[in-house]
Protein backbone atom coordinates (compact mmCIF):
# COMPACT_ATOMS: atom_id res chain seq x y z
CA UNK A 1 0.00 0.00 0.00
CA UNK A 2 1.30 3.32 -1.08
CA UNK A 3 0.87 5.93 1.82
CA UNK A 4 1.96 9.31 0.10
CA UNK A 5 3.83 12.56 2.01
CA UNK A 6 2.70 12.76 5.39
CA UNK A 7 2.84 14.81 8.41
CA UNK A 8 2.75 13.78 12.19
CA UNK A 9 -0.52 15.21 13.69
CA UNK A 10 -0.37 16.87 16.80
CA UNK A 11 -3.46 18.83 18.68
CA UNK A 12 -0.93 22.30 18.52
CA UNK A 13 -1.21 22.14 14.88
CA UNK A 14 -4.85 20.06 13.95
CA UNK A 15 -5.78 23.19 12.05
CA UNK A 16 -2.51 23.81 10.16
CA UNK A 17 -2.30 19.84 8.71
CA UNK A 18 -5.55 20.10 7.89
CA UNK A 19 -5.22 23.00 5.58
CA UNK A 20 -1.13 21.85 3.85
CA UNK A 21 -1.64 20.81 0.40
CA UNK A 22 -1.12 16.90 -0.89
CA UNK A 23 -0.62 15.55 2.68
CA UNK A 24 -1.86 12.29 1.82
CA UNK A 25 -1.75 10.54 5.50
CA UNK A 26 -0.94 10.86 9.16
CA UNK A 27 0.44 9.54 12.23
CA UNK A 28 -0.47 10.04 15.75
CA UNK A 29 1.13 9.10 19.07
CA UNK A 30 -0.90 6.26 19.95
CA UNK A 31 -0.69 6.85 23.58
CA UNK A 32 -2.52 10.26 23.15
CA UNK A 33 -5.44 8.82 21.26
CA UNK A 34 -8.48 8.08 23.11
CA UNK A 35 -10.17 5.59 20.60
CA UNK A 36 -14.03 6.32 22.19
CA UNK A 37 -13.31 9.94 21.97
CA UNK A 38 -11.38 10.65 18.95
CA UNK A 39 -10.73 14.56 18.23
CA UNK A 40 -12.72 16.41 16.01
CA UNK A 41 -10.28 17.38 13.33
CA UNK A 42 -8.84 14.02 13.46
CA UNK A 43 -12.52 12.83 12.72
CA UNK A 44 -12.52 14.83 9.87
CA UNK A 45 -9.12 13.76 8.13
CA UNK A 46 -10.22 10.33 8.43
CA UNK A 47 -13.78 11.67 6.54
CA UNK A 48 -11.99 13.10 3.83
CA UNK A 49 -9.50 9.64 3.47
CA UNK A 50 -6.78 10.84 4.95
CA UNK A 51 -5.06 7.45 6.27
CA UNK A 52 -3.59 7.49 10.05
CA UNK A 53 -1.60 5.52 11.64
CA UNK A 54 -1.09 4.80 14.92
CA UNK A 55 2.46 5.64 16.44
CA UNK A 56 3.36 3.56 19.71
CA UNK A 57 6.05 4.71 21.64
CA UNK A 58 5.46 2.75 25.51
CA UNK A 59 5.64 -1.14 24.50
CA UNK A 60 9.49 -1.46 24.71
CA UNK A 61 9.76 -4.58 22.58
CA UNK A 62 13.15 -4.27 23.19
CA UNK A 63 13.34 -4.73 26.83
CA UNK A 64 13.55 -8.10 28.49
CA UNK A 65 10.44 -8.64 29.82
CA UNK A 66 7.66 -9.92 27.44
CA UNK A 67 5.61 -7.05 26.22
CA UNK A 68 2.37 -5.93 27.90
CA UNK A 69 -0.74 -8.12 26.51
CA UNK A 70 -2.62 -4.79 27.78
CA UNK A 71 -1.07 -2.73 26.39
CA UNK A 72 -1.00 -4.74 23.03
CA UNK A 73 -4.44 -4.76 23.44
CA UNK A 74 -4.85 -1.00 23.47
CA UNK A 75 -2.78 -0.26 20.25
CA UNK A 76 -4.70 -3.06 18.78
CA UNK A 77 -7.66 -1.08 19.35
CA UNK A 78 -6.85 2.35 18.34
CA UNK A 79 -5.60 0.54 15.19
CA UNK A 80 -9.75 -0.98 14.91
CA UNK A 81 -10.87 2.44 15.18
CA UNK A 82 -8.67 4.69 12.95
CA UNK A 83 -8.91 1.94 10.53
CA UNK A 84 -5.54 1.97 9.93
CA UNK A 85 -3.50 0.04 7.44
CA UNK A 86 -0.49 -0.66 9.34
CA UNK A 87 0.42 0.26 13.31
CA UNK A 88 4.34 0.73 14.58
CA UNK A 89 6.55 0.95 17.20
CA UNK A 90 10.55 1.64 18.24
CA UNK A 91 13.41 -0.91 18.55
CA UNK A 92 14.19 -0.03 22.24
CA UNK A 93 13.71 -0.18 25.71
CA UNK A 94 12.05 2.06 28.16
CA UNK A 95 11.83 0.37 31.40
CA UNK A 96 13.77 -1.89 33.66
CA UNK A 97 13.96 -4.13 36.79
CA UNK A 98 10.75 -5.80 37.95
CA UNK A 99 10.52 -9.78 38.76
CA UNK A 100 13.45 -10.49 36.36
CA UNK A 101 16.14 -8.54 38.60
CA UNK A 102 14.08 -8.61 41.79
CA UNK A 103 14.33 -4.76 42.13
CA UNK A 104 11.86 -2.01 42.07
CA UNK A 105 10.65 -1.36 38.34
CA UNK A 106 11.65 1.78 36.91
CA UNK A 107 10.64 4.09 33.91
CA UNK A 108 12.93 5.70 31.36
CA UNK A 109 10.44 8.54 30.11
CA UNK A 110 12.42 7.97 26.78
CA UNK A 111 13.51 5.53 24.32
CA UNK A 112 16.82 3.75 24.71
CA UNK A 113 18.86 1.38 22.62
CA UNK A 114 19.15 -2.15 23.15
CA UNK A 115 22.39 -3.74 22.95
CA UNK A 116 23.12 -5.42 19.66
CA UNK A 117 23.99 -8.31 20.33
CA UNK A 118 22.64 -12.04 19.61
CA UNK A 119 20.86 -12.18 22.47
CA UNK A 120 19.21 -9.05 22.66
CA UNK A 121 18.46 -10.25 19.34
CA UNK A 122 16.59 -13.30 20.31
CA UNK A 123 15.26 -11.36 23.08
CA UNK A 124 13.32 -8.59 20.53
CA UNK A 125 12.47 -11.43 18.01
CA UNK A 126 10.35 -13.07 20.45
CA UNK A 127 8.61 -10.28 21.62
CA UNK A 128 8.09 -9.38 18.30
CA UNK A 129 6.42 -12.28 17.41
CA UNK A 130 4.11 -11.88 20.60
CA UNK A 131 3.23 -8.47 19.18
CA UNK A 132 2.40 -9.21 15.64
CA UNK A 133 -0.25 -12.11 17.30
CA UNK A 134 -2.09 -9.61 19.07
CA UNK A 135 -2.50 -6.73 16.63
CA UNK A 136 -4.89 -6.80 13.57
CA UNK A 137 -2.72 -5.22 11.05
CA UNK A 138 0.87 -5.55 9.77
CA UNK A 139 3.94 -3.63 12.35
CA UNK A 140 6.38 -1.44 11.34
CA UNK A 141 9.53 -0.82 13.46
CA UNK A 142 11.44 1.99 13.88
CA UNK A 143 15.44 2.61 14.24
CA UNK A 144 15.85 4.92 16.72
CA UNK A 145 18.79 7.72 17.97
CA UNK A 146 21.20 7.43 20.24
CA UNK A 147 23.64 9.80 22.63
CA UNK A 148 25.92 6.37 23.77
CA UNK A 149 26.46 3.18 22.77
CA UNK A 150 27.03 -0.45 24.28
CA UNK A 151 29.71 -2.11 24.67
CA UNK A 152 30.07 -5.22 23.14
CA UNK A 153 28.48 -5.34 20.34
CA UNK A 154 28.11 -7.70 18.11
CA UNK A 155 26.36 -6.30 14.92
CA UNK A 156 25.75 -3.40 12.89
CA UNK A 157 22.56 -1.79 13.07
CA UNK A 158 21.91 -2.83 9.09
CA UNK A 159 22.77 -6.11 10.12
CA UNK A 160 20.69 -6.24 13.29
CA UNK A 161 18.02 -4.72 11.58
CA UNK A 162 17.54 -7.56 8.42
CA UNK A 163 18.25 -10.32 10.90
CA UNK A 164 15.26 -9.04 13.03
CA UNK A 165 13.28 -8.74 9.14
CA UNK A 166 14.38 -12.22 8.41
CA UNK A 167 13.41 -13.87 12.00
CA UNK A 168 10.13 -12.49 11.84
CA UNK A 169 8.69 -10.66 8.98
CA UNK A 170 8.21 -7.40 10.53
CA UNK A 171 8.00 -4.66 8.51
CA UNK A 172 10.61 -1.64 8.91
CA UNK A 173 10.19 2.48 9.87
CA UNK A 174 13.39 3.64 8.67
CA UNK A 175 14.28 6.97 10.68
CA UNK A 176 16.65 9.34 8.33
CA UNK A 177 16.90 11.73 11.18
CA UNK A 178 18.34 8.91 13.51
CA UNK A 179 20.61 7.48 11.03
CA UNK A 180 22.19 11.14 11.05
CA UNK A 181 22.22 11.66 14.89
CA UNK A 182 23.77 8.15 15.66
CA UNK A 183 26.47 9.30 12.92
CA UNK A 184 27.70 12.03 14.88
CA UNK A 185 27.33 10.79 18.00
CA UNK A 186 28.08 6.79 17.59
CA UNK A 187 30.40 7.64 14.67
CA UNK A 188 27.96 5.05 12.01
CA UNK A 189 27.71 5.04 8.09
CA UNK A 190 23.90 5.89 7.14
CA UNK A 191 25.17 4.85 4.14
CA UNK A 192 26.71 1.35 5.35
CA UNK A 193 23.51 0.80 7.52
CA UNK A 194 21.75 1.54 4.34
CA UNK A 195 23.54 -0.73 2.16
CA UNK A 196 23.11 -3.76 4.78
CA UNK A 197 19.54 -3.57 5.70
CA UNK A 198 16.63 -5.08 3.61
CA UNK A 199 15.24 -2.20 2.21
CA UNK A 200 12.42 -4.22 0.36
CA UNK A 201 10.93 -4.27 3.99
CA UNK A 202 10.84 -0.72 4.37
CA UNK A 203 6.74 0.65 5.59
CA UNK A 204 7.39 3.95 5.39
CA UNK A 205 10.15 6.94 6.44
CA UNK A 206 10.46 9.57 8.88
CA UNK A 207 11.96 12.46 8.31
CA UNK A 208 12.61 14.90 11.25
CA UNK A 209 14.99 17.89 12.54
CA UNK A 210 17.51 18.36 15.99
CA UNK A 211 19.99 20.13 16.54
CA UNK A 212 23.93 20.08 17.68
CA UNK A 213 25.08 21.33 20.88
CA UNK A 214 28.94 20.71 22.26
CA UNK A 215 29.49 17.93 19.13
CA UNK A 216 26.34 15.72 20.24
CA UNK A 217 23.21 15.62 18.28
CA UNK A 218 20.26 15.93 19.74
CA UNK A 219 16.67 14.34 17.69
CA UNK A 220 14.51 17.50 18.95
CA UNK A 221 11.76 17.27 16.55
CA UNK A 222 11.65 20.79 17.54
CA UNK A 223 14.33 22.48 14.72
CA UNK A 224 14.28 22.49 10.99
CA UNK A 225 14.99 19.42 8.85
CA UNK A 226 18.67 19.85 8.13
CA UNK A 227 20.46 19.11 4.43
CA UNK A 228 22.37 16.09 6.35
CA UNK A 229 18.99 14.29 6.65
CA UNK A 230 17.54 14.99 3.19
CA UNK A 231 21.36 13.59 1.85
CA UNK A 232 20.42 10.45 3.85
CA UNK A 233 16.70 10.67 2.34
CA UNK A 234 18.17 10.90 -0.95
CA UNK A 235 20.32 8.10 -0.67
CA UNK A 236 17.28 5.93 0.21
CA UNK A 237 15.51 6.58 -2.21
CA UNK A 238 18.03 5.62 -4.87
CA UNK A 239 17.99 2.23 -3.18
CA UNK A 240 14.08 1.83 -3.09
CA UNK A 241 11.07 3.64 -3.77
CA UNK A 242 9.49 3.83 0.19
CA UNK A 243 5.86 3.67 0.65
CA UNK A 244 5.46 6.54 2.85
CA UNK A 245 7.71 9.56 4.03
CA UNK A 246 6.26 11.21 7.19
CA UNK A 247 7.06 14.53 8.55
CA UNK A 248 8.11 14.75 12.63
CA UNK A 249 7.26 17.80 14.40
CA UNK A 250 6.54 17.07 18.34
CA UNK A 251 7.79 21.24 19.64
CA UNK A 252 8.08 24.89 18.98
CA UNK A 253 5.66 24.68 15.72
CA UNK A 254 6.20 27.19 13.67
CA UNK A 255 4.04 28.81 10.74
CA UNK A 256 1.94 26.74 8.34
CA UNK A 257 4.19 28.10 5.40
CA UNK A 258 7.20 26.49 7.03
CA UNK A 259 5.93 23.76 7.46
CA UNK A 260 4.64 23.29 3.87
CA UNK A 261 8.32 24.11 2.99
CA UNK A 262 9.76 21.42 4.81
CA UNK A 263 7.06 18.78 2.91
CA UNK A 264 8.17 20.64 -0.31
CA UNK A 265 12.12 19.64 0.40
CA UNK A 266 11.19 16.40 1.42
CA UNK A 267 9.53 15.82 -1.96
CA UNK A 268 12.28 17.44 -3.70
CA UNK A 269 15.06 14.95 -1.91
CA UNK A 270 12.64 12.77 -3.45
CA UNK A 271 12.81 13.59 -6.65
CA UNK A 272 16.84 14.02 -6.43
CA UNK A 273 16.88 10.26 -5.08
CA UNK A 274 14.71 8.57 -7.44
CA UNK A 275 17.15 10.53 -10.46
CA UNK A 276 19.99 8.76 -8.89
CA UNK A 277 18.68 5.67 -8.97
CA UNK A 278 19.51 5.13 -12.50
CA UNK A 279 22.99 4.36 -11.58
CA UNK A 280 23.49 0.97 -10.02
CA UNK A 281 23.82 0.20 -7.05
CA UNK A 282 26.11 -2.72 -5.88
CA UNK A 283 24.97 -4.98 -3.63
CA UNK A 284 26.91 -5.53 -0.35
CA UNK A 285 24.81 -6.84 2.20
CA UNK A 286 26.05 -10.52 3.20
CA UNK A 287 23.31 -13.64 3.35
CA UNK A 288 22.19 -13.49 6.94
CA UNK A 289 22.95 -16.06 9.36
CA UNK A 290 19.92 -17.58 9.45
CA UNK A 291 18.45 -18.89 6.48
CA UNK A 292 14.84 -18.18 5.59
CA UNK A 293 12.07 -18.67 3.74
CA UNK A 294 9.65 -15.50 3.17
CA UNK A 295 6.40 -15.58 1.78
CA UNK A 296 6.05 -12.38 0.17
CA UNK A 297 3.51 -11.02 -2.64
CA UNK A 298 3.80 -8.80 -5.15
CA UNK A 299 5.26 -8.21 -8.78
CA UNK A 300 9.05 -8.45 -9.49
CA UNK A 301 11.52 -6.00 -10.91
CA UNK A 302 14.83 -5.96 -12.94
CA UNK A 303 17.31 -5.24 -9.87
CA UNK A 304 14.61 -5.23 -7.35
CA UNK A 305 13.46 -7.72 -4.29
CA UNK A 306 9.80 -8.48 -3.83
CA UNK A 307 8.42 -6.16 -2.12
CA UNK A 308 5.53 -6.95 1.07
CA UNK A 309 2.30 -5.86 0.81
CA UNK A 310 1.09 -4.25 4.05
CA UNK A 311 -1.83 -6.42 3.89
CA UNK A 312 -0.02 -9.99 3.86
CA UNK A 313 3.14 -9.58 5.87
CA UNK A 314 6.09 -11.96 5.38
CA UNK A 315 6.09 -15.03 6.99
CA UNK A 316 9.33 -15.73 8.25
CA UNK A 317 10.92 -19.53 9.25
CA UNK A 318 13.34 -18.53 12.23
CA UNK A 319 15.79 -21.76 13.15
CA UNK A 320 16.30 -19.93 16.30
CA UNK A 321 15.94 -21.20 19.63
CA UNK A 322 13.64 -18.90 21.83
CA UNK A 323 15.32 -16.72 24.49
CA UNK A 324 15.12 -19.26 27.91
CA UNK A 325 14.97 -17.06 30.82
CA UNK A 326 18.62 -16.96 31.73
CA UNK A 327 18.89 -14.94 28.08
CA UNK A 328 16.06 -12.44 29.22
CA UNK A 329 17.62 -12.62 33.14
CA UNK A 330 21.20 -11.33 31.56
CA UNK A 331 19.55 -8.57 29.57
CA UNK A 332 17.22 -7.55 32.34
CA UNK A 333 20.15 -6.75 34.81
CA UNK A 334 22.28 -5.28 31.87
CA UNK A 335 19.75 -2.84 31.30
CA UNK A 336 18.26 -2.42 35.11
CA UNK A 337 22.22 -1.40 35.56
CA UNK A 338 22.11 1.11 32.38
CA UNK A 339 18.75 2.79 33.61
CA UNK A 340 19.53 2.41 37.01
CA UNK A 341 22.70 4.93 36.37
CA UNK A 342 20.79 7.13 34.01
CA UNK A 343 17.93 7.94 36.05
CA UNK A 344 18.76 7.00 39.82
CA UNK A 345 22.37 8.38 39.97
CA UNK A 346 23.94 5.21 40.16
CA UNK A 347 27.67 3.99 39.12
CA UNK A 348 27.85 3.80 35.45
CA UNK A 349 28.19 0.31 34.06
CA UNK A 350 31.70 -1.25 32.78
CA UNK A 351 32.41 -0.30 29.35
CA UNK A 352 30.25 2.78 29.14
CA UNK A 353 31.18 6.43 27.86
CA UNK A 354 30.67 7.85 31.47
CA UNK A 355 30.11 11.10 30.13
CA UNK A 356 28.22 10.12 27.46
CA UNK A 357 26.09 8.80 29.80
CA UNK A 358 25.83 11.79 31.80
CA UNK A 359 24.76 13.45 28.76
CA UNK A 360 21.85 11.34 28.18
CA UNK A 361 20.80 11.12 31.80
CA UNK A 362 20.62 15.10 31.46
CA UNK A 363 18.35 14.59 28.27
CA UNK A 364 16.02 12.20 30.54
CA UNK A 365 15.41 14.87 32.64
CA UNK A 366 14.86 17.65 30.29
CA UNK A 367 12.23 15.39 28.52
CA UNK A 368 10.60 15.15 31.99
CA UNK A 369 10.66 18.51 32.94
CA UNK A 370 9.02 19.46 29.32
CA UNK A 371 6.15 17.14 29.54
CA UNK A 372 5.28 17.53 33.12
CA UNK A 373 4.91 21.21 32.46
CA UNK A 374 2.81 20.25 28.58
CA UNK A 375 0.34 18.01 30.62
CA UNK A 376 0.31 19.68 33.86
CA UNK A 377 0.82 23.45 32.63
CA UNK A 378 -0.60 24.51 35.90
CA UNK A 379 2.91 23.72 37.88
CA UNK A 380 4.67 25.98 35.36
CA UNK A 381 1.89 28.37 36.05
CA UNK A 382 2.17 28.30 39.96
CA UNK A 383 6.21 28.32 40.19
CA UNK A 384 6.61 30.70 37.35
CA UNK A 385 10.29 30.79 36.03
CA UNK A 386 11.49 28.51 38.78
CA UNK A 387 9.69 26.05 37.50
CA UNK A 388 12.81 24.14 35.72
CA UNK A 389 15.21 24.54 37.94
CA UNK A 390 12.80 23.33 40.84
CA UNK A 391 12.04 20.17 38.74
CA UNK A 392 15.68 19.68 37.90
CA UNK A 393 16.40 19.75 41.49
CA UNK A 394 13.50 17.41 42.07
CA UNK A 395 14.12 14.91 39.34
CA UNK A 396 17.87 14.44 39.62
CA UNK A 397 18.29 10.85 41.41
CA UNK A 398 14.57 10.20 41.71
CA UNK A 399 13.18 8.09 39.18
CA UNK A 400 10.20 7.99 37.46
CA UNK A 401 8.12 4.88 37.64
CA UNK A 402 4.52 5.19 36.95
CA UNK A 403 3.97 7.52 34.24
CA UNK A 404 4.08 11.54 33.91
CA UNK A 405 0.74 12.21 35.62
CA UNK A 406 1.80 10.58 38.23
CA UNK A 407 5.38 12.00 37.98
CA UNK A 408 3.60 15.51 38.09
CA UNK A 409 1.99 14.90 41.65
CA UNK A 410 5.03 13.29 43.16
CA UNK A 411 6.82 16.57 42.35
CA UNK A 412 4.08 18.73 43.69
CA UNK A 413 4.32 16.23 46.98
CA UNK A 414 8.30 17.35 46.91
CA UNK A 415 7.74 20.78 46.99
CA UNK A 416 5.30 20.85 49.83
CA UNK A 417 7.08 18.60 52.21
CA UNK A 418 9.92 20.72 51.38
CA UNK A 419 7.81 23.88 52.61
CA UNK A 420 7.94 25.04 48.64
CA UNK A 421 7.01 27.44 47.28
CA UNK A 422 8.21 30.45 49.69
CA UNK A 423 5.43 32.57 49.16
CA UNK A 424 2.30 31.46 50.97
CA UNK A 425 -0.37 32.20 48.35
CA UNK A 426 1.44 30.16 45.39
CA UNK A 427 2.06 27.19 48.55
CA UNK A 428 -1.37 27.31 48.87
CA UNK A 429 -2.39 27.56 44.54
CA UNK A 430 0.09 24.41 45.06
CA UNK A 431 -1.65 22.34 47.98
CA UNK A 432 -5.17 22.81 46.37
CA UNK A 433 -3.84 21.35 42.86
CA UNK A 434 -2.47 18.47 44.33
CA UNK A 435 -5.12 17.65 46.65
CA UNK A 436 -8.03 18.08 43.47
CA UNK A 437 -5.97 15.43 41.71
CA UNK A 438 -5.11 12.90 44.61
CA UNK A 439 -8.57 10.51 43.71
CA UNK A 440 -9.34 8.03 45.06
CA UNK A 441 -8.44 9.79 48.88
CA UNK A 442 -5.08 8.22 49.80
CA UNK A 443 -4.55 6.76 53.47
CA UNK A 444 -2.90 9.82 55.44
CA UNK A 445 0.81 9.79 54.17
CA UNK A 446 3.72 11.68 55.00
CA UNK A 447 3.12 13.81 51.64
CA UNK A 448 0.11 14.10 52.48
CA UNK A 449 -0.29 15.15 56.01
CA UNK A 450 2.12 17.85 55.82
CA UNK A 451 0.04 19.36 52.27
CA UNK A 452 -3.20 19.35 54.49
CA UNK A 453 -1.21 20.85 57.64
CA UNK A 454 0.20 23.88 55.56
CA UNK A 455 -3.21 24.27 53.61
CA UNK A 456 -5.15 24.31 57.23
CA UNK A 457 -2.65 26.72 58.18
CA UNK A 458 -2.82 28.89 55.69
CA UNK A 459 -6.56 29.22 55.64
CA UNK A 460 -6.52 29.97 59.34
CA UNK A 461 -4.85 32.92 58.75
């Protein structure tokens, strides 16, 4: 199925994609989409044909516990009701610990990398397979960027990537934008990873912006798309003609007419790749490991593999073993030692860039801070300008484990054991916002005692 140019929809800018010429589809966060109460202008995209897909970014298929059956169910749902054609998700991990490490879980707020190695491998295989059972429609996974790598590794991200293809049959979401950030900050060939990975199994593209601070790249979504990404898009598409090439804008959105003018460059690179194309190619990517057989449809080409039809997915015939638990025990501490030092200030583990690390742990918290204050803008409303620095203070060390709404009151809980904020009027704007959003009533708590104690106070007075 042939998706077209595309945008990412986002409420900020509902209006905007629905006015920008020839956007032929788009994708939502699949979190943020309530399928019995679907937004209006989303409603009306879908009226006029506009295809959506939904965007998953919470299963972690690449962690080592199995994924969520509920939350497989949800996506499966939201892909019911947006009658989409295809759903997808990240190659990566965003939580750790639990039963398999005997520790507390804890929560990433992000997306990290998985080690590539065999048995992280076998690890995401499986759960990929779980996945694919439980949704209705074909999955498309996405490469994703990275401030740090692992040590140890054992394949190329090409190479990782069409072993996972030829294990399972999953369909690909090939990020340009992250192929250019782990260049500069893993030091990787978009062009090698390009040349090894099975292109054929490509779903459809993003195509997004970021921005360079003290040599690392950062994948804002929040900054232009840069000429270093459309070189990358370019390249693609002299490989392969890709389904679908999406847009990514998730901050600081800026006019409709710059917008349009990023879809215009992105159709241009397009353009520029598919003129290159004329040269050959050659072909470098070795025979996989593991030897498969793929049931694929659709018509053949001089110089071309089949190509999958989103509606009948590859089969694939992995020899494989499945992970036993001592696989997914060994990745479970590896990464409850990785998150542990990103997000609860522990040692960092052996063979890490230390500072690297630092970097990203840094990044976790920024992320936090900025969607705290998006879904709980009263906070940034209450603390004024020190509300950053307050969270910053707040977040350093302490991890988040059961989502951002729930990261939101624990911070609020900080400040007013902490006897914050100074002033008495915005202590008390603070103790009545927590205490409206504490349902059910909790048992009397620490927290909780001493937010009813300064709000009794303060009314006394």
């Amino acid at each position: 199925m042939e998706l077209g140019i595309g945008i990412g929809w986002r409420p900020e800018i509902a209006d905007t994609v629905a006015e920008l010429p020839g956007v032929d589809w788009v994708e939502v966060v699949a979190e943020n989409v309530c399928p019995g109460h679907l937004p209006d202008a989303l409603v009306r995209l879908r009226a006029r044909g506009v295809r959506v897909v939904p965007h998953g970014v919470s299963l972690g298929l690449g962690g080592a516990e199995r994924p969520s059956t509920q939350k497989l169910a949800d996506l499966a749902r939201r892909a019911e009701v947006l009658g989409s054609p295809l759903v997808s998700e990240h190659i990566a991990f965003v939580r750790a610990g639990g039963a398999l490490t005997a520790s507390r879980p804890l929560e990433a707020g992000h997306l990290l990398p998985v080690p590539r190695t065999r048995d992280a491998l076998r690890v995401l295989c499986e759960n990929v397979r779980i996945a694919q059972d439980s949704l209705p429609v074909p999955l498309a996974l996405e490469n994703i960027a990275a401030l740090f790598s692992w040590p140890g590794e054992e394949l190329t991200e090409g190479q990782f990537l069409a072993e996972l293809v030829e294990r399972t049959g999953v369909r690909l979401l090939i990020d340009v934008a992250n192929l250019h950030t782990n260049r500069v900050n893993r030091g990787e060939d978009p062009a090698r990873a390009l040349a090894e990975l099975p292109v054929e199994a490509i779903a459809y593209v993003h195509v997004a912006g970021g921005v360079e601070r003290d040599g690392v790249w950062h994948d804002s979504h929040a900054h232009p798309v840069t000429e270093p990404v459309l070189d990358i898009l370019r390249e693609l598409r002299s490989r392969v003609a890709p389904p679908g090439v999406l847009l990514e804008r998730d901050e600081d959105f800026p006019p409709a007419a710059e917008l349009a003018g990023e879809l215009d460059a992105i159709r241009a690179a397009l353009r520029a790749g598919k003129a290159l194309a004329t040269t050959a190619i050659p072909a470098v990517r070795k025979e996989p490991a593991v030897r498969r057989e793929l049931a694929v449809t659709g018509a053949r080409s001089a110089g071309h593999s089949p190509r999958p039809a989103p509606a009948a997915p590859a089969v694939a015939v992995d020899t494989e073993p499945a992970p036993d638990a001592a696989v997914r025990q060994r990745l479970a501490l590896a990464q409850t030692a990785l998150l542990s030092a990103l997000v609860a200030g522990t040692p960092a583990p052996e063979g890490f860039d230390a500072r690297r690390l630092r970097t990203q742990s840094r990044a976790l918290v920024a992320k936090r801070a900025s969607v705290v204050a998006r879904i709980a803008p009263e906070l940034r409303e209450i603390l004024g300008d020190g509300y950053r620095a307050a969270f910053v203070a707040y977040a350093r060390n302490r991890p988040m484990r059961d989502g951002y709404r729930r990261d939101s009151l624990a911070f609020a809980e900080h400040l007013l054991v902490a006897g914050q904020p100074a002033d008495d009027a915005s202590r008390l704007r603070l103790t009545r916002w927590w205490e409206e959003r504490v349902a059910p009533p909790q048992p009397p708590r620490r927290p909780g005692r001493l937010a009813r104690a300064v709000r009794a106070a303060l009314l006394r007075r």
